[in-house]
C-alpha atoms as a PDB file:
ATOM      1  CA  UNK A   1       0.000   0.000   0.000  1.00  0.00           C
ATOM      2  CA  UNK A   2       1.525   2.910  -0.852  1.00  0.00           C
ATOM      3  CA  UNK A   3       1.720   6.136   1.829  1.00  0.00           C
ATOM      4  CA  UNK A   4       1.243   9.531   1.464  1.00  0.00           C
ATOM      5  CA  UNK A   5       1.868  12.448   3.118  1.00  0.00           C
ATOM      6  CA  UNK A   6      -1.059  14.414   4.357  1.00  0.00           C
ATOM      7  CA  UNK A   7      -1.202  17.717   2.881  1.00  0.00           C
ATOM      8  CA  UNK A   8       1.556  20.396   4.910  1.00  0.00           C
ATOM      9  CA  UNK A   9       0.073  17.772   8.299  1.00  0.00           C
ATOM     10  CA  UNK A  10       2.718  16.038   9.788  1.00  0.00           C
ATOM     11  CA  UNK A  11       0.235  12.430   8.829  1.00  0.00           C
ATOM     12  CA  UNK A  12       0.955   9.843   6.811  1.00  0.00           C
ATOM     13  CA  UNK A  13      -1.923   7.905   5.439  1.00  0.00           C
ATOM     14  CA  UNK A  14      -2.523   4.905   3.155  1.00  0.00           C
ATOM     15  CA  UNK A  15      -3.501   6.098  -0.544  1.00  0.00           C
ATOM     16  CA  UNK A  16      -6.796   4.045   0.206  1.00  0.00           C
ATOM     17  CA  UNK A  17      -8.673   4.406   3.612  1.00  0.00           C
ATOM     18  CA  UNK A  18     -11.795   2.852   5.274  1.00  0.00           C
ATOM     19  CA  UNK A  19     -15.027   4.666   5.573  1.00  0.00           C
ATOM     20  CA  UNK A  20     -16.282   3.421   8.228  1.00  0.00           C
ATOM     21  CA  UNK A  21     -19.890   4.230   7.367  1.00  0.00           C
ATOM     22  CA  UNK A  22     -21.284   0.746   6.879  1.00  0.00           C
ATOM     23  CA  UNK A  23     -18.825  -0.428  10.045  1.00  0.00           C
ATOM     24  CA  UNK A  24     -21.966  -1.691  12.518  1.00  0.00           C
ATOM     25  CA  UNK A  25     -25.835  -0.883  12.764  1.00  0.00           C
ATOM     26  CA  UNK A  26     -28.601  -2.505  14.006  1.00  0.00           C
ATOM     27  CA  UNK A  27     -29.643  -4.591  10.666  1.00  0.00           C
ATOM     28  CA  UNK A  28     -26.620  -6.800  10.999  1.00  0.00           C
ATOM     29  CA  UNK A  29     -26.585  -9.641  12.827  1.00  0.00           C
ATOM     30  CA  UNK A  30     -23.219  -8.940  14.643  1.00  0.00           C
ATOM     31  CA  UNK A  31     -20.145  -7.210  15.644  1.00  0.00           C
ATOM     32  CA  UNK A  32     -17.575 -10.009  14.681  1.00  0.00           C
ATOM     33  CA  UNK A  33     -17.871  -9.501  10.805  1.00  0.00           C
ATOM     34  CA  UNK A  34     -17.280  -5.920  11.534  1.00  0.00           C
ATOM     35  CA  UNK A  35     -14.212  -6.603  13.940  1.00  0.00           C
ATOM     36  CA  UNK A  36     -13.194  -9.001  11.394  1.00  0.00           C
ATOM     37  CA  UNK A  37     -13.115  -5.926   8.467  1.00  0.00           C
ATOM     38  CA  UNK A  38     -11.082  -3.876  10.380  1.00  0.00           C
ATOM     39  CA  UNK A  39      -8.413  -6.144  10.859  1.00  0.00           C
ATOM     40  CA  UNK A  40      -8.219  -7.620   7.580  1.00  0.00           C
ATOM     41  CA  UNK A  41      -8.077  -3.800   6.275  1.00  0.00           C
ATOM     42  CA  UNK A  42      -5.164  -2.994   8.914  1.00  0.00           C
ATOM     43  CA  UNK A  43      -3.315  -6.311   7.584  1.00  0.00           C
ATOM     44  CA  UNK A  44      -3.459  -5.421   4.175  1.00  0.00           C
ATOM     45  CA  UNK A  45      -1.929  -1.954   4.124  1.00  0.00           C
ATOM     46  CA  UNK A  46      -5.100   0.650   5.224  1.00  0.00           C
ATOM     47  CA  UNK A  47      -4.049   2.866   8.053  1.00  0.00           C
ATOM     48  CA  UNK A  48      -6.565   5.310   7.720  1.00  0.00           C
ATOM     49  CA  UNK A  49      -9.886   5.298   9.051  1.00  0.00           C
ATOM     50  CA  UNK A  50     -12.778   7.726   8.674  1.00  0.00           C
ATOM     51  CA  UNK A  51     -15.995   7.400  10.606  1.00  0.00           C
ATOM     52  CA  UNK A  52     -18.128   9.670  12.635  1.00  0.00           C
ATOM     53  CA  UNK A  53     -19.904  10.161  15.720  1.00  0.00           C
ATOM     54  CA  UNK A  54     -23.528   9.149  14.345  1.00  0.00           C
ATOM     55  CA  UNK A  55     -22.343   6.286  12.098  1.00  0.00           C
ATOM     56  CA  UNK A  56     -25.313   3.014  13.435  1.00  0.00           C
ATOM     57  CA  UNK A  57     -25.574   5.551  16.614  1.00  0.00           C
ATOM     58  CA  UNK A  58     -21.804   5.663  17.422  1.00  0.00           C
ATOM     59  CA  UNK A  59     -20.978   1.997  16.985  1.00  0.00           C
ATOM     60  CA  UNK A  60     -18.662   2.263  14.181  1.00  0.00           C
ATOM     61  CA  UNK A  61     -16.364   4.856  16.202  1.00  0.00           C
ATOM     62  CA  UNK A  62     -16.860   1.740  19.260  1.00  0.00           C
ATOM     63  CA  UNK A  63     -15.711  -1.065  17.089  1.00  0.00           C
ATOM     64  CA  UNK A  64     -12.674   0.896  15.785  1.00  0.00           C
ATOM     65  CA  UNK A  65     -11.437   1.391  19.054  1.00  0.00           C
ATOM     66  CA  UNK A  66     -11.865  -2.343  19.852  1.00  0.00           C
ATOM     67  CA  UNK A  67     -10.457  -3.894  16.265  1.00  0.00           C
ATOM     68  CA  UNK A  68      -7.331  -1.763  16.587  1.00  0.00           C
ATOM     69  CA  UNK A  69      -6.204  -1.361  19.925  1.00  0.00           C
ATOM     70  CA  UNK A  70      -2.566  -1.687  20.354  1.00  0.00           C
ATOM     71  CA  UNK A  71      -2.335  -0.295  16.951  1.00  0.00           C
ATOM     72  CA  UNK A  72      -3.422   3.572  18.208  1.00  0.00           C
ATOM     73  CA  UNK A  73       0.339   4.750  17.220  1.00  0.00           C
ATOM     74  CA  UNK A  74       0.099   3.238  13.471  1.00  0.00           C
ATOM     75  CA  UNK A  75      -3.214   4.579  12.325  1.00  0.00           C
ATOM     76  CA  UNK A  76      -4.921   7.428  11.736  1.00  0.00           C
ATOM     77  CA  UNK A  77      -8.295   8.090  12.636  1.00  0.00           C
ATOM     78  CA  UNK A  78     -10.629  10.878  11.388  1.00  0.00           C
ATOM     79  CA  UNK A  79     -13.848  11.352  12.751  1.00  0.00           C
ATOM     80  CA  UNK A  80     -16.881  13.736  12.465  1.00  0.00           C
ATOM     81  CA  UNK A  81     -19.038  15.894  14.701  1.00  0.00           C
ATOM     82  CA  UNK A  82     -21.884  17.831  13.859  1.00  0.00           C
ATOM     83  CA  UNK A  83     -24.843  15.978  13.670  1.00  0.00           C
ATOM     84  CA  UNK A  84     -27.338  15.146  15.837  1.00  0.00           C
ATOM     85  CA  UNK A  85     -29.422  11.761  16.465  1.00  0.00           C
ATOM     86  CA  UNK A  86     -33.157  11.904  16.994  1.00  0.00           C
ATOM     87  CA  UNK A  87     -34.558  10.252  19.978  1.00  0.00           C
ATOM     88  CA  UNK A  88     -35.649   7.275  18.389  1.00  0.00           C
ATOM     89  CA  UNK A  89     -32.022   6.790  16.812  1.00  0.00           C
ATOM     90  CA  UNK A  90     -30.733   6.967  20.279  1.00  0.00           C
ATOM     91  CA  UNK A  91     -33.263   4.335  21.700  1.00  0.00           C
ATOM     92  CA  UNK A  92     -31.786   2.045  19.043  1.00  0.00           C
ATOM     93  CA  UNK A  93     -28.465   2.119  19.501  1.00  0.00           C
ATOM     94  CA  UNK A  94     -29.073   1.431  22.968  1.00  0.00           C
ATOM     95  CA  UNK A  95     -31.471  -1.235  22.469  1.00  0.00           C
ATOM     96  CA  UNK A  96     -29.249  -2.742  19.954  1.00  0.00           C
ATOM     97  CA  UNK A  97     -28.829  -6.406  21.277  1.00  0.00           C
ATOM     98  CA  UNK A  98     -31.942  -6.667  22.213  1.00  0.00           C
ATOM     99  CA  UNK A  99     -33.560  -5.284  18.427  1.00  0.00           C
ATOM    100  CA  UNK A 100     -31.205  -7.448  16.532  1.00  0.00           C
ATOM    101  CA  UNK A 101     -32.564 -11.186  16.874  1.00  0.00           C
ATOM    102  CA  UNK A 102     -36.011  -9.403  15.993  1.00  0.00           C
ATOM    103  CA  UNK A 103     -34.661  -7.789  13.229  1.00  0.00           C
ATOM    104  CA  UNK A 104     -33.312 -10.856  11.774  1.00  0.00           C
ATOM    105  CA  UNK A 105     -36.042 -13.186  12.695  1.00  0.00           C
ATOM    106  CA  UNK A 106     -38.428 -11.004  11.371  1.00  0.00           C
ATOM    107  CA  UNK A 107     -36.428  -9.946   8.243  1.00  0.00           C
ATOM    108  CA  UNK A 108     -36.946  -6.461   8.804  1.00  0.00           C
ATOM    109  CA  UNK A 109     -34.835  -4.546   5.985  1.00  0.00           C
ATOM    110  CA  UNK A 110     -33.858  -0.353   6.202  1.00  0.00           C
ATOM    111  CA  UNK A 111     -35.620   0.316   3.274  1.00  0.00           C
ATOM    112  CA  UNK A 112     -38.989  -1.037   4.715  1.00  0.00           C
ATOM    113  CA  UNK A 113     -39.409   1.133   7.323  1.00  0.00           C
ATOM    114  CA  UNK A 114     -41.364   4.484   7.395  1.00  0.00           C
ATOM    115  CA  UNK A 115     -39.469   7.463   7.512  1.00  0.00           C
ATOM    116  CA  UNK A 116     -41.108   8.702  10.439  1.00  0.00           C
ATOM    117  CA  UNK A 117     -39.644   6.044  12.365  1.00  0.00           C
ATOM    118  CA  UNK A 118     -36.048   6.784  12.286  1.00  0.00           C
ATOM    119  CA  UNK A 119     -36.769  10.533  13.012  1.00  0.00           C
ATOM    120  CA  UNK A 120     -35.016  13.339  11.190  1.00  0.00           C
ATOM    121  CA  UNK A 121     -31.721  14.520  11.637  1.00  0.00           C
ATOM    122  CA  UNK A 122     -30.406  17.749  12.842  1.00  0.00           C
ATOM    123  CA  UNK A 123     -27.213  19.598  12.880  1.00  0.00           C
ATOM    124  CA  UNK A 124     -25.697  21.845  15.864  1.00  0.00           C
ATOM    125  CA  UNK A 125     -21.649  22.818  15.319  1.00  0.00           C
ATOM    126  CA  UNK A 126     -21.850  25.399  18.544  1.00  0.00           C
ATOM    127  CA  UNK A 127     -18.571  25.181  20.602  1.00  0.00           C
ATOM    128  CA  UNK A 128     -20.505  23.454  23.896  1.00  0.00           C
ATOM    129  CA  UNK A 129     -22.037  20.738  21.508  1.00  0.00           C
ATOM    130  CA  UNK A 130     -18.549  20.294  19.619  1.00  0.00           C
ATOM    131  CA  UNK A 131     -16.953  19.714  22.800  1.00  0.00           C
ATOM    132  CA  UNK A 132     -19.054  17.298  24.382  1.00  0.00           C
ATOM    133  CA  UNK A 133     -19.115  14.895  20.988  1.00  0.00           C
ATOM    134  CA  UNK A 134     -15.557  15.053  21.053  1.00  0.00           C
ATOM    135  CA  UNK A 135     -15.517  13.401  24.667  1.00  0.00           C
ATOM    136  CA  UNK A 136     -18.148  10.830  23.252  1.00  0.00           C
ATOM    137  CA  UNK A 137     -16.349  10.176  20.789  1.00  0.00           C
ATOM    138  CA  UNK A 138     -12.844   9.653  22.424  1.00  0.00           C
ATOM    139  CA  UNK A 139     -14.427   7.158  24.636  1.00  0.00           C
ATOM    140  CA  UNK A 140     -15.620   5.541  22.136  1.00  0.00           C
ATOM    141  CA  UNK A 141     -12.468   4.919  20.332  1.00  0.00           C
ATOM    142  CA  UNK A 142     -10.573   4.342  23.269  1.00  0.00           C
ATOM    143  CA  UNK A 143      -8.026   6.921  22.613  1.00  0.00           C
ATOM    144  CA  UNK A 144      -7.139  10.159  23.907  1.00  0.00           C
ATOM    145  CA  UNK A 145      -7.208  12.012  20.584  1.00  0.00           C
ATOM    146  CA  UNK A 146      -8.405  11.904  17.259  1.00  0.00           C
ATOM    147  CA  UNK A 147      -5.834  12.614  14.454  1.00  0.00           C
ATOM    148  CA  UNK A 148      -8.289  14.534  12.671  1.00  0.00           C
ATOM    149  CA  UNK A 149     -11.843  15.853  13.658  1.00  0.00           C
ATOM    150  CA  UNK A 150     -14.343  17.219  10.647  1.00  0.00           C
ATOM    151  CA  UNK A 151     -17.112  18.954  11.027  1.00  0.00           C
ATOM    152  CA  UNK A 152     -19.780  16.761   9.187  1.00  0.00           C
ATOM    153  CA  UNK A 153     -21.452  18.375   6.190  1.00  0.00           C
ATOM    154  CA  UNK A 154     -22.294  22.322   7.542  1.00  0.00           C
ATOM    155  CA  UNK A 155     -24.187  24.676   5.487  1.00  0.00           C
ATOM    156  CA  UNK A 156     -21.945  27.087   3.517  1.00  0.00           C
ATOM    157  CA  UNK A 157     -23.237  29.905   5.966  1.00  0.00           C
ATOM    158  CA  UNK A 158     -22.305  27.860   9.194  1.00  0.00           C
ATOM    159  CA  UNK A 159     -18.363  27.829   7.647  1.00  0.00           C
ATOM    160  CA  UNK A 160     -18.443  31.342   7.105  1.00  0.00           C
ATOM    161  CA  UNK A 161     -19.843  32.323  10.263  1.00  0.00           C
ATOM    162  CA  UNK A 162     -16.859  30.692  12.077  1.00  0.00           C
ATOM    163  CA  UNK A 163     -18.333  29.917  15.440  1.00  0.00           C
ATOM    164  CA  UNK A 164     -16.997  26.491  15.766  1.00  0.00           C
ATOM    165  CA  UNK A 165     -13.620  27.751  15.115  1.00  0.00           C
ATOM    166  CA  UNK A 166     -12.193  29.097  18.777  1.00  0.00           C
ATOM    167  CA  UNK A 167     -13.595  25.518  19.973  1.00  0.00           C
ATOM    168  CA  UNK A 168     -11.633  23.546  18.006  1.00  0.00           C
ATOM    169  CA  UNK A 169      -8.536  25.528  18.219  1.00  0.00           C
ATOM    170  CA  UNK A 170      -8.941  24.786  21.538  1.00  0.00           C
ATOM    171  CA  UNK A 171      -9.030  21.021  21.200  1.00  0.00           C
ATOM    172  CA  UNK A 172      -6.522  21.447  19.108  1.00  0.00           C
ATOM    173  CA  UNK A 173      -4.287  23.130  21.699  1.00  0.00           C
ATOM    174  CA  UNK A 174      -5.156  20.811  24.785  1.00  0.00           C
ATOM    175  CA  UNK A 175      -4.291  17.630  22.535  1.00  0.00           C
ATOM    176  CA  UNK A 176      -7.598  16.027  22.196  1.00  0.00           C
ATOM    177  CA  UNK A 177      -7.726  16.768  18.031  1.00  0.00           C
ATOM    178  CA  UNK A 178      -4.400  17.072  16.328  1.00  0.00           C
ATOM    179  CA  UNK A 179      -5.638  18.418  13.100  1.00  0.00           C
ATOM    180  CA  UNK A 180      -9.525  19.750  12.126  1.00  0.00           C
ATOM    181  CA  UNK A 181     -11.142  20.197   8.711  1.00  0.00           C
ATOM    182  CA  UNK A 182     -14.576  19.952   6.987  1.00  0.00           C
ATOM    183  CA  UNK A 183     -16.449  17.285   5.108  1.00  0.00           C
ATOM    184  CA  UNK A 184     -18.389  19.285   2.882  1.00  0.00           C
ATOM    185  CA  UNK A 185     -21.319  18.360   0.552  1.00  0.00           C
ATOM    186  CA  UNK A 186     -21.282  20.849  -1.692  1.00  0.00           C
ATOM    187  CA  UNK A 187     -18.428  23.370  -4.015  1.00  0.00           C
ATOM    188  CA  UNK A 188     -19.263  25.829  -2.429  1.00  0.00           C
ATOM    189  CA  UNK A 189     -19.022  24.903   0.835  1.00  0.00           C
ATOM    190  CA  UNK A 190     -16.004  23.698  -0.169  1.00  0.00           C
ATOM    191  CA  UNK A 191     -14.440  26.843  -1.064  1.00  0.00           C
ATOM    192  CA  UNK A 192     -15.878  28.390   1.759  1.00  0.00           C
ATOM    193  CA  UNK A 193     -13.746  25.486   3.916  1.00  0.00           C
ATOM    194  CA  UNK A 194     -10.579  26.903   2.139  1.00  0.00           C
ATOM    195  CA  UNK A 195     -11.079  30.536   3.198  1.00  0.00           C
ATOM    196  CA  UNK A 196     -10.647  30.098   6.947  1.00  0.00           C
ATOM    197  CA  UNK A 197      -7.893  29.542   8.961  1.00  0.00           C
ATOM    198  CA  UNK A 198      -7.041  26.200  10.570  1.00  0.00           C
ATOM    199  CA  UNK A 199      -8.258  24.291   7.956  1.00  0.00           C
ATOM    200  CA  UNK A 200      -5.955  21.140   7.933  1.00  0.00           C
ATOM    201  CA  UNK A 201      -8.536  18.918   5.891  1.00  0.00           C
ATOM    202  CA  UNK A 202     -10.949  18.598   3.029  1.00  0.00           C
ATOM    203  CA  UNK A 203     -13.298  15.968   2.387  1.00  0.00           C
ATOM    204  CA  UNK A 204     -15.325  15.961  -1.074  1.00  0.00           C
ATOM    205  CA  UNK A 205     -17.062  13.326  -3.518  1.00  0.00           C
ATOM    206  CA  UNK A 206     -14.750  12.497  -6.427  1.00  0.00           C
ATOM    207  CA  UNK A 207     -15.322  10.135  -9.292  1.00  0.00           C
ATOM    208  CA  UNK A 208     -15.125   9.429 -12.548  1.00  0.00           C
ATOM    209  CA  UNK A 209     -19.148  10.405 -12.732  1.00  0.00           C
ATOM    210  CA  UNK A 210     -18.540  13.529 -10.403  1.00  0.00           C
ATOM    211  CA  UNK A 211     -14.693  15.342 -11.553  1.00  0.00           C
ATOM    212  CA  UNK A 212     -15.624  18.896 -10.673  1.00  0.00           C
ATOM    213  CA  UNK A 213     -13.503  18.822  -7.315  1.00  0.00           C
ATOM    214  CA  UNK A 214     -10.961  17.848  -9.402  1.00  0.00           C
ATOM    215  CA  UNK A 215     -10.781  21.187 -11.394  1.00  0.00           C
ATOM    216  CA  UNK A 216     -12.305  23.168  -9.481  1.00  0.00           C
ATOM    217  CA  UNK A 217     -11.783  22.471  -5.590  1.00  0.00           C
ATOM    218  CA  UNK A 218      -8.710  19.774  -5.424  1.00  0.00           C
ATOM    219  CA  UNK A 219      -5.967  21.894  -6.720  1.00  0.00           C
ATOM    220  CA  UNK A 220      -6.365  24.876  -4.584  1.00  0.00           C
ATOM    221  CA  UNK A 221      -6.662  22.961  -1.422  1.00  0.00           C
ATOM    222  CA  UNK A 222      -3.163  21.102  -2.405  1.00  0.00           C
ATOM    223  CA  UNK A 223      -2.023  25.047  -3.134  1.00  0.00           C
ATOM    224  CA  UNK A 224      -2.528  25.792   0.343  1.00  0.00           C
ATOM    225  CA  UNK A 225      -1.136  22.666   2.050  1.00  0.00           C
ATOM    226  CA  UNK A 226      -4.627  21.203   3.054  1.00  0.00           C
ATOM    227  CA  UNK A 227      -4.997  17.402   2.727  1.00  0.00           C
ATOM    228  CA  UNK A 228      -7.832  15.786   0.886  1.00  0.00           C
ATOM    229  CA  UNK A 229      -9.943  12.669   1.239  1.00  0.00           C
ATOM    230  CA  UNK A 230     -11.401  11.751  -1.689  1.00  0.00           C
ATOM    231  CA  UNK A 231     -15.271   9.799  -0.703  1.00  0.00           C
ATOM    232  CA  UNK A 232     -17.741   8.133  -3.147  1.00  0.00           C
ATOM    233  CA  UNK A 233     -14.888   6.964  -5.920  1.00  0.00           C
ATOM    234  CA  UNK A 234     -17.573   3.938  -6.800  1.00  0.00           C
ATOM    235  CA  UNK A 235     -19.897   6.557  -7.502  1.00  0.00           C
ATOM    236  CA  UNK A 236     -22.530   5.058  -4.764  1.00  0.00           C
ATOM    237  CA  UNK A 237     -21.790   1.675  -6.483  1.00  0.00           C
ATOM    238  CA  UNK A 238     -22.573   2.659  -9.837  1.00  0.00           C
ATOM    239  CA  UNK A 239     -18.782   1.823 -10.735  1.00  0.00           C
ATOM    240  CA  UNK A 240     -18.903  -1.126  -9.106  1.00  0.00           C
ATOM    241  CA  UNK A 241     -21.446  -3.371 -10.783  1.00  0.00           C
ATOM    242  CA  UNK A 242     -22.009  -4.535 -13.911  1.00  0.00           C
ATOM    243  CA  UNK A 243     -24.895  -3.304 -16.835  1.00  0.00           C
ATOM    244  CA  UNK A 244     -26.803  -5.442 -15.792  1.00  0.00           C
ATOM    245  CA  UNK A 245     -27.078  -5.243 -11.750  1.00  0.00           C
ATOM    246  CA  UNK A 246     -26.553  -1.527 -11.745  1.00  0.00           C
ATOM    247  CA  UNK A 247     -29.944   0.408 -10.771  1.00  0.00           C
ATOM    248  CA  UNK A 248     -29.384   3.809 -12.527  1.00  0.00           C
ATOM    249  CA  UNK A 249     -32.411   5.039 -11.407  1.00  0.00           C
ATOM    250  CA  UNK A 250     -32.578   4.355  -7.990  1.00  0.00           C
ATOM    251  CA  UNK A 251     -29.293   6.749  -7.717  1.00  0.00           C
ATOM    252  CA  UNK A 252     -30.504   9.694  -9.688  1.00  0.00           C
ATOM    253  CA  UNK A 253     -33.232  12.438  -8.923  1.00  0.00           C
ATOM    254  CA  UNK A 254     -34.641  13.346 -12.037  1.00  0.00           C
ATOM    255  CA  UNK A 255     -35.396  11.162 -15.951  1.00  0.00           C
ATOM    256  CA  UNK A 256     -32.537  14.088 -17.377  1.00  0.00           C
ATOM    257  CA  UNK A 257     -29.797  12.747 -14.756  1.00  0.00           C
ATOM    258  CA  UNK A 258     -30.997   9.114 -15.414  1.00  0.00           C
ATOM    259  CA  UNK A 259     -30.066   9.801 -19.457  1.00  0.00           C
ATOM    260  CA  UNK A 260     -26.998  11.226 -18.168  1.00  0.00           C
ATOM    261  CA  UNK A 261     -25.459   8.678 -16.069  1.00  0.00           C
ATOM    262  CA  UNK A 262     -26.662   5.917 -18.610  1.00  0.00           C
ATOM    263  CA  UNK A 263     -24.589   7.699 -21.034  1.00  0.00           C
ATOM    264  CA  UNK A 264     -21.962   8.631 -18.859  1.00  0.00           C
ATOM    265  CA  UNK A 265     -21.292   5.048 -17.805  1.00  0.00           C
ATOM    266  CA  UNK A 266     -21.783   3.316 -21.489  1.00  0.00           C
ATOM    267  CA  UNK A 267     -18.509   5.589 -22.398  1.00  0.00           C
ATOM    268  CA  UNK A 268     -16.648   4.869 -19.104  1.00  0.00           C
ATOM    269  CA  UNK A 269     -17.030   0.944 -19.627  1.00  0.00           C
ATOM    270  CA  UNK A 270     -15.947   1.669 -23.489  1.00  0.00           C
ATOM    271  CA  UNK A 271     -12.484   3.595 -22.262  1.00  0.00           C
ATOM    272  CA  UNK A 272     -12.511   0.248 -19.814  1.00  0.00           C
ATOM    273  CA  UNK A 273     -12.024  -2.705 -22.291  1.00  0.00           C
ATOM    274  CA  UNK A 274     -10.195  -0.619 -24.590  1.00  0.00           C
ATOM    275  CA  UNK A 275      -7.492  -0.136 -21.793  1.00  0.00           C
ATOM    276  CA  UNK A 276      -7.980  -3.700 -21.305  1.00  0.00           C
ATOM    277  CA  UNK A 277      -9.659  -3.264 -16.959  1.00  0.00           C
ATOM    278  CA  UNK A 278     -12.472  -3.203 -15.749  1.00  0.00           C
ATOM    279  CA  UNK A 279     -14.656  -0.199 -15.187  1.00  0.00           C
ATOM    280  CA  UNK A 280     -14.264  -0.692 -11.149  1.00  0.00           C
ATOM    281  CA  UNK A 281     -10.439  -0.912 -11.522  1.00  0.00           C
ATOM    282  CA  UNK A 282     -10.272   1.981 -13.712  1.00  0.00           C
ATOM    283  CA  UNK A 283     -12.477   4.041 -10.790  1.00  0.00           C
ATOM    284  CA  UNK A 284     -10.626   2.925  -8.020  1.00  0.00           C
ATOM    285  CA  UNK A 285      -7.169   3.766  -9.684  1.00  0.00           C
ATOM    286  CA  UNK A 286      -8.652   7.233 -10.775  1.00  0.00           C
ATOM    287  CA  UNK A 287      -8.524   9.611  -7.245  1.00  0.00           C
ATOM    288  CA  UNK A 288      -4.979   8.644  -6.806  1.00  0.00           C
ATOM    289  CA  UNK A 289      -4.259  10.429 -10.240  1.00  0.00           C
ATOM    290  CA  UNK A 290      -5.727  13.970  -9.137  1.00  0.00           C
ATOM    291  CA  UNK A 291      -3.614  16.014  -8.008  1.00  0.00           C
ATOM    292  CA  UNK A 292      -4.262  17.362  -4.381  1.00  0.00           C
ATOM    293  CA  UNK A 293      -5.596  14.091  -3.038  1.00  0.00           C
ATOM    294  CA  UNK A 294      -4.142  12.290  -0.139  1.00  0.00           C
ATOM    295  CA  UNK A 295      -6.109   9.609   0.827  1.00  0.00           C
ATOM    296  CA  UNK A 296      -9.146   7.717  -1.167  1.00  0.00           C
ATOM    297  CA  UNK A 297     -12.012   6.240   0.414  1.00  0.00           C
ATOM    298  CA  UNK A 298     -12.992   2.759   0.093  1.00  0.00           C
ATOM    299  CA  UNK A 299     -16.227   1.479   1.406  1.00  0.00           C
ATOM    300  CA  UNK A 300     -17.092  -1.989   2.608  1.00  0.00           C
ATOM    301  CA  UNK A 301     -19.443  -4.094   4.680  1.00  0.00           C
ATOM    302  CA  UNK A 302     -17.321  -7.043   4.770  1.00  0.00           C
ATOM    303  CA  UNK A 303     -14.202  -8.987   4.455  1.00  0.00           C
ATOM    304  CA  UNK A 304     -15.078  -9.579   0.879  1.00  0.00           C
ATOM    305  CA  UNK A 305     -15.965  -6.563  -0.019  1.00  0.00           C
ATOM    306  CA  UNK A 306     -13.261  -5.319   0.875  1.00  0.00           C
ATOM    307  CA  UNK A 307     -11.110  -7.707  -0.450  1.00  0.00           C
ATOM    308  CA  UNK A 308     -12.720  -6.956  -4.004  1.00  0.00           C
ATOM    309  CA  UNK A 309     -11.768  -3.557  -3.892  1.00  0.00           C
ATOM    310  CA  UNK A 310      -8.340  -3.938  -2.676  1.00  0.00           C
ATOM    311  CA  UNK A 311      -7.813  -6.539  -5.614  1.00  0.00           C
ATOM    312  CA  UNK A 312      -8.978  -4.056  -8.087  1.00  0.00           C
ATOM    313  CA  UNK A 313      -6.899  -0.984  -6.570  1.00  0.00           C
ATOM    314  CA  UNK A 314      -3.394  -3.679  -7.249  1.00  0.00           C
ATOM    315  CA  UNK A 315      -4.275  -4.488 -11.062  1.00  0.00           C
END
């Protein structure tokens, strides 16, 4: 696996991380595949791990800490704060072993459920709530810092106002973050992210069916020293599967992005066999060729899944 240095940061990180999104949640059966994942992930080169404090109600930050302790010293862990669980989200995660067996007696998928159920989400980045999810968080990975803490996904306007800033300059200076940056969701916000100080770290959706970071957001984060995690390089698995088990539709909001992304992918598995890969090898390889990046984000549920997509990032 080959390292990288992390922007002007005094990390070094894996070209190809773990988000740790999938890592837990109360429609699995267990924790040992899980535990499992992370090892074989720390075995096979990946150092760095991104997760957040909400991932399946904070278990994913919990089975971190447990896969890789002893290892604190040789990994890097990035984490996110910002959002905030509904009640009924909360009730879950601490009901967990006792909703599971139901769950998979009954065969009671995600998708099923009524939105109303899982409550909406909400979002609070003021210093007193950064602070305290910090603390949640570092007992949940059983460490005393984080390498890297992001706020998760603010509003353009919430960057620019700056309020979270003097709190995590202060975790910064008593040792409990070593680095902070933003996961962003949009270019703008992006740009906004750039424009303040402190800013160690940009994360931002890159893939072949989504380049605009690349031109537009990428190289002026690298110009100022920043380090970048590329997310979504299987382009929610639409680079992943093949014509025929790829659901186009299901990923896209309107019939004019459907046309799109059928076209879009047609050429991309064209420029594929004539370079003689497959289109999930070609997507994999492609973050690490943008300039700027540091570290690209692979996503996995399992030992074999994960195994795929290290395959195809060797080939």
């Amino acid at each position: 696996m080959q390292v990288r240095d992390f922007g002007n940061t005094s990390l070094r990180v894996s070209a190809y991380g773990l988000g740790c999104a999938r890592v837990g949640g109360i429609f699995q059966s267990g924790s040992a595949g899980f535990l499992d994942l992370l090892s074989f992930a720390y075995d096979n080169g990946v150092t760095f791990f991104d997760t957040a404090d909400m991932y399946s109600q904070g278990e994913s930050e919990s089975l971190i800490g447990k896969a890789l302790r002893g290892k604190r010293d040789r990994i890097v862990i990035a984490s996110k704060a910002g959002y905030k669980l509904p009640g009924q989200r909360r009730l879950a995660g601490k009901l967990k072993p006792l909703l599971r067996p139901i769950i998979q007696t009954l065969k009671i998928r995600r998708d099923r459920l009524p939105s109303g159920s899982r409550g909406a989400l909400s979002q609070d980045f003021s210093p007193k709530y950064l602070r305290g999810a910090v603390e949640g968080s570092l007992k949940r990975l059983r460490t005393d810092y984080l390498d890297i803490l992001q706020l998760h996904s603010p509003p353009t306007d919430v960057i620019e106002r700056g309020e979270w800033a003097p709190a995590l300059e202060e975790l910064r200076r008593t040792g409990k973050v070593r680095y902070f940056g933003i996961a962003v969701d949009t270019l703008d916000a992006g740009l906004a992210a750039l424009r303040m100080p402190g800013v160690a770290s940009l994360q931002f959706t890159l893939s072949l069916l989504e380049q605009q970071a690349a031109e537009r957001l990428f190289p002026q984060a690298q110009s100022q020293g920043i380090g970048v995690i590329a997310r979504e390089c299987l382009g929610n698995g639409l680079l992943a599967k093949s014509a025929t088990e790829v659901d186009i539709k299901a990923n896209c909001s309107s019939e004019e992005q459907v046309v799109q992304r059928t076209r879009q992918l047609e050429e991309l598995r064209q420029a594929a066999q004539t370079a003689g890969r497959s289109l999930l090898q070609t997507a994999v390889a492609y973050p690490l060729t943008v300039p700027g990046v540091s570290v690209t984000l692979l996503g996995a549920r399992n030992v074999a899944q994960l195994s795929g997509l290290l395959d195809a990032t060797r080939t």
